[in-house]
Protein backbone atom coordinates (compact mmCIF):
# COMPACT_ATOMS: atom_id res chain seq x y z
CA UNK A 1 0.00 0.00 0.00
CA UNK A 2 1.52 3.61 -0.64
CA UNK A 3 1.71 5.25 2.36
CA UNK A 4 1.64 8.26 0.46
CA UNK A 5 -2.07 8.27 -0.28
CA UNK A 6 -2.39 6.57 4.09
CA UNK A 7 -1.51 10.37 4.86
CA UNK A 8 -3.37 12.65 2.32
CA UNK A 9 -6.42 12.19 4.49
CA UNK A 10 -4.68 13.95 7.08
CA UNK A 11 -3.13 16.39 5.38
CA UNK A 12 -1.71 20.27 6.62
CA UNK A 13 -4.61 21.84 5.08
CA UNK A 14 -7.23 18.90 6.60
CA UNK A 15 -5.99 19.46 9.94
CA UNK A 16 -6.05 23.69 9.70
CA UNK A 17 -9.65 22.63 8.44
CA UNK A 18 -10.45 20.71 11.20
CA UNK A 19 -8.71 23.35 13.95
CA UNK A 20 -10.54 26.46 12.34
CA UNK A 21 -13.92 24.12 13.37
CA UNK A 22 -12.40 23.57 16.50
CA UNK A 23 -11.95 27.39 17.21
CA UNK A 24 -15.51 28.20 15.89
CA UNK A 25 -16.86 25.65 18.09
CA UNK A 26 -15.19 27.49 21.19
CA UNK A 27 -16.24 30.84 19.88
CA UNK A 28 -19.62 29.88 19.98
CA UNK A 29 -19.49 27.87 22.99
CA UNK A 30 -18.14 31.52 24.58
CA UNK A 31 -21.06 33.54 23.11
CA UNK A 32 -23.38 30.93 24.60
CA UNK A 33 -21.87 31.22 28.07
CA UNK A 34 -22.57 34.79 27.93
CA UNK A 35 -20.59 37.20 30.81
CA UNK A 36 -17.77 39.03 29.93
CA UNK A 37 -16.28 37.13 27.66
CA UNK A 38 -19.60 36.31 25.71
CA UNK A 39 -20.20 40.24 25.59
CA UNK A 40 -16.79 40.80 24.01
CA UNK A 41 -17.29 38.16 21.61
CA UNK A 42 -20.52 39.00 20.37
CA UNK A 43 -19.74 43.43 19.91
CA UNK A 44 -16.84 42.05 17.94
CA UNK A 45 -19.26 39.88 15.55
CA UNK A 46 -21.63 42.71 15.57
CA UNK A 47 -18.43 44.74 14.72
CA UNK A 48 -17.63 43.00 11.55
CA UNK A 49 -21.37 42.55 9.78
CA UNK A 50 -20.51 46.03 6.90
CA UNK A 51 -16.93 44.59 6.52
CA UNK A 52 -18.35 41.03 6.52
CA UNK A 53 -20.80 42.10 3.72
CA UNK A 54 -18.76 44.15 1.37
CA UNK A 55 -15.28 43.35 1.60
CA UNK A 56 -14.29 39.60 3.53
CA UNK A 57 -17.37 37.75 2.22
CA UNK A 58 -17.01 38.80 -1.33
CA UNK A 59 -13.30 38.33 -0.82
CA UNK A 60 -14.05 34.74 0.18
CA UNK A 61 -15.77 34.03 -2.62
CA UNK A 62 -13.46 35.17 -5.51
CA UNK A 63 -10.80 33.06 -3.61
CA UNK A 64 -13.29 30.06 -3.11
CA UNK A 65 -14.28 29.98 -6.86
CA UNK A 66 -10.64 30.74 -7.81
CA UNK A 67 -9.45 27.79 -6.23
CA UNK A 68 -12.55 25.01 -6.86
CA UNK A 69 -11.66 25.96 -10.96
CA UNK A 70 -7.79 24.92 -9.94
CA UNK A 71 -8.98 22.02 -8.47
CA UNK A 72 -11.76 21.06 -10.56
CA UNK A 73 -14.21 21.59 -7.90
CA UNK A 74 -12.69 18.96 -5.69
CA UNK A 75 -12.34 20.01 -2.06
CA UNK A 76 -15.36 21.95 -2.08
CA UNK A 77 -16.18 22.08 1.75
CA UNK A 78 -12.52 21.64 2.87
CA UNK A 79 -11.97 25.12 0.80
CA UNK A 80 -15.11 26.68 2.30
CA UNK A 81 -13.49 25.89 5.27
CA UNK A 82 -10.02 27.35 4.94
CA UNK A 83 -10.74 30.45 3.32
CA UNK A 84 -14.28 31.56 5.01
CA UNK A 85 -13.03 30.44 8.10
CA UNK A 86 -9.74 31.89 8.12
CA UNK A 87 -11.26 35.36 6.73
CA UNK A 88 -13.70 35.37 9.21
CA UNK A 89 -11.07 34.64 12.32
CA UNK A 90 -9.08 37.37 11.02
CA UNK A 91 -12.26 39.63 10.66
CA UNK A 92 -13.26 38.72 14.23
CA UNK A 93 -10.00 39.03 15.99
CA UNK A 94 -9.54 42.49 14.92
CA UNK A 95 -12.84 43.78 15.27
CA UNK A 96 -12.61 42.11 19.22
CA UNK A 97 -9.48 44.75 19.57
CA UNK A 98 -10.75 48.06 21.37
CA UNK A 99 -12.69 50.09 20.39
CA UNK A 100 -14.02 47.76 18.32
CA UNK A 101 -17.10 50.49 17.52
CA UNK A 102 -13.85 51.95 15.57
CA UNK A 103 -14.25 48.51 13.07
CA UNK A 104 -17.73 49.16 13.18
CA UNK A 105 -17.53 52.44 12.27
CA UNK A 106 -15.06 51.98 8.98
CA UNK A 107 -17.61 49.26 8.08
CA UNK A 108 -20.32 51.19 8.28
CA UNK A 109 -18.64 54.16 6.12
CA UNK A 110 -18.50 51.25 3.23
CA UNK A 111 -22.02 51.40 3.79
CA UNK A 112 -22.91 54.78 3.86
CA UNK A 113 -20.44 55.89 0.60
CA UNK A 114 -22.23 53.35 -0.96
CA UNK A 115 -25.73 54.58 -0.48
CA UNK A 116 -26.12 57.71 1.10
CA UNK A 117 -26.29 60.94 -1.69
CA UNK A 118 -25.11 63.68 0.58
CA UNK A 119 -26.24 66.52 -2.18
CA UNK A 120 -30.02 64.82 -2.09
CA UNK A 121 -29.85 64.66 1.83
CA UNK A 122 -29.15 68.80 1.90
CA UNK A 123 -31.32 69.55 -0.34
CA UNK A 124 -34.33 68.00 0.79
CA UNK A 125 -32.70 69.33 4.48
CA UNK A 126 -32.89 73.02 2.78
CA UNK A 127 -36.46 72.17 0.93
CA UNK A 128 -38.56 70.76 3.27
CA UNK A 129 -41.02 72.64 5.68
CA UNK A 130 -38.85 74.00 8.29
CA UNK A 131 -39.92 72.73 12.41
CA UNK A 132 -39.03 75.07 15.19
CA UNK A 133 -37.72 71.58 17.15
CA UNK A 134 -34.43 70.48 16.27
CA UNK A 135 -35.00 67.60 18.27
CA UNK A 136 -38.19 66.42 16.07
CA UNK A 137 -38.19 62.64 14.62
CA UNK A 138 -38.96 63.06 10.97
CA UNK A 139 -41.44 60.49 9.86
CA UNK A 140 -39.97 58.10 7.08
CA UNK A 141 -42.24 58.56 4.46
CA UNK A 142 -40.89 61.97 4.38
CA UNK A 143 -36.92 60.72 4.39
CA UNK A 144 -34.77 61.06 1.13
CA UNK A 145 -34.74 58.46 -0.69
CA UNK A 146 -30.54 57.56 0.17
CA UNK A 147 -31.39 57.64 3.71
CA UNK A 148 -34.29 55.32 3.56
CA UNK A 149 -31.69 53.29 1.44
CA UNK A 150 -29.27 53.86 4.08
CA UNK A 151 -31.43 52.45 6.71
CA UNK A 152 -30.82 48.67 8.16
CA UNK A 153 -33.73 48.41 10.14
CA UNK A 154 -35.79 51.49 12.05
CA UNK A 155 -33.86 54.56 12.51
CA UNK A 156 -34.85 58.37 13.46
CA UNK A 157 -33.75 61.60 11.74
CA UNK A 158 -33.51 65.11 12.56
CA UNK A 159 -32.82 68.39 10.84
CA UNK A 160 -31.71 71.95 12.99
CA UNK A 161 -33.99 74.07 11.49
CA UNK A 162 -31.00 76.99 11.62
CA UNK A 163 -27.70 74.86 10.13
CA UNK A 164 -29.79 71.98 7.94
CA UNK A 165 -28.19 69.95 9.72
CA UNK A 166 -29.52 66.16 9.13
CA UNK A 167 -28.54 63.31 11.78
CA UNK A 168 -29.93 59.46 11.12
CA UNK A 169 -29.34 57.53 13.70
CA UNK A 170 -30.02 53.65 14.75
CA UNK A 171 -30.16 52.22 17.88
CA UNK A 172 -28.62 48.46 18.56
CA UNK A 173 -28.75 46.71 22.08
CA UNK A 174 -24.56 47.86 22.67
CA UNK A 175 -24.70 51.47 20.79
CA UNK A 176 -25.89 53.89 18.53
CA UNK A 177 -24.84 54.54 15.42
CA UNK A 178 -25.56 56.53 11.99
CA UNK A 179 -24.51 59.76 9.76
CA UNK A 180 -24.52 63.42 9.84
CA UNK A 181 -24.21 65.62 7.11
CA UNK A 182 -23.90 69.42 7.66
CA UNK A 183 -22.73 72.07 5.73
CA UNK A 184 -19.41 71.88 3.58
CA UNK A 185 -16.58 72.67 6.03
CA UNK A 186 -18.23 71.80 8.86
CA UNK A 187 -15.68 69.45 10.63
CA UNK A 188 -16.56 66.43 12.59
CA UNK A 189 -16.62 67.08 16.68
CA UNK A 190 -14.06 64.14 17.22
CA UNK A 191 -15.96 62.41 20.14
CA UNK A 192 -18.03 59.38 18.22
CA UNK A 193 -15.17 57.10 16.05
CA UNK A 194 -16.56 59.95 13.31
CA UNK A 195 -14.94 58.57 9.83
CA UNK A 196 -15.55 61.26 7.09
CA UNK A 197 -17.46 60.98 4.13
CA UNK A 198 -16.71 63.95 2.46
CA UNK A 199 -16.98 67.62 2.93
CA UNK A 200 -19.51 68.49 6.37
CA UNK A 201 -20.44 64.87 6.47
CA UNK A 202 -19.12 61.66 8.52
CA UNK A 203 -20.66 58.36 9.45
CA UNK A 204 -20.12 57.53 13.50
CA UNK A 205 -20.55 55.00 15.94
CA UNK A 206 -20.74 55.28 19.78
């Protein structure tokens, strides 16, 4: 018998496999257990969803494709494996590292650049009927249509009646997070892990 093919079933690759399983199983065995160390865990998933979406999971998948056509789709799960996993540890680590609403934040400025229209969001700011409370929630139906884009899941926005100054913000069970966009020069106050978007406008996360 050649021991050669004894030991591909057990190969470098097949046991990285098997220990990237291993540390998902602990990972999740940690979030289950909850305390401390399940809190930490879970803000740095939650950390990770924008990069998750547009950058490591579409990363994954180029590399995934690119290496089932070298192999001739053999491997299939193994390679699922190996590069998902191994992008997602990476992802994960990090975005555990404090402040870890600074990973959330660059995420969610992938987001944002991708769907907010900052000239549509000050003009409807300047155009709409004007409320003495700066404080007011603005009802969706009356949003732009890149912040209604913009939005996960229920947000609130506000406009200062004075500057035009528009704020969305959403609300998740360890922060707050969202955009403003003021007038050009305006300069983020530097308290929030702001991340500019361009001119008088920045994404944030606290």
């Amino acid at each position: 018998m050649n021991t050669s093919d004894e030991h591909r079933g057990v190969s470098r690759s097949g046991k990285f496999a098997v220990g990237i399983v291993v540390v998902y199983a602990i990972l999740a065995g940690g979030l289950w257990y909850g305390g401390i160390v399940g809190h930490v865990l879970y803000v740095g998933l939650i950390s990770t969803v924008f990069w998750a979406v547009y950058v490591a999971g579409p990363l994954a998948i180029v590399l995934w494709l690119g290496r089932l056509v070298r192999r001739r789709g053999r491997g299939a799960i193994k390679s699922a494996v190996l590069i998902f996993g191994t992008i997602g540890l990476v992802l994960w680590i990090v975005a555990v590292i404090p402040p870890s609403s600074r990973t959330f934040s660059s995420g969610y400025w992938i987001h944002a650049k991708l769907w907010a229209d900052i000239d549509e969001i000050r003009t409807w700011a300047t155009e709409r009927k004007p409320s003495a409370d700066r404080f007011e929630e603005i009802p969706i139906e009356q949003w732009p249509a890149s912040l209604r884009s913009l939005s996960v899941a229920d947000g609130t926005v506000t406009c200062d009646p004075k500057t035009f100054t528009v704020i969305f913000c959403q609300d998740g069970q360890y922060g707050h997070w969202g955009i403003t966009v003021a007038a050009p020069g305006v300069e983020p106050p530097d308290e929030n892990n702001e991340i500019k978007l361009q001119n008088g406008a920045w994404v944030w996360c606290e």
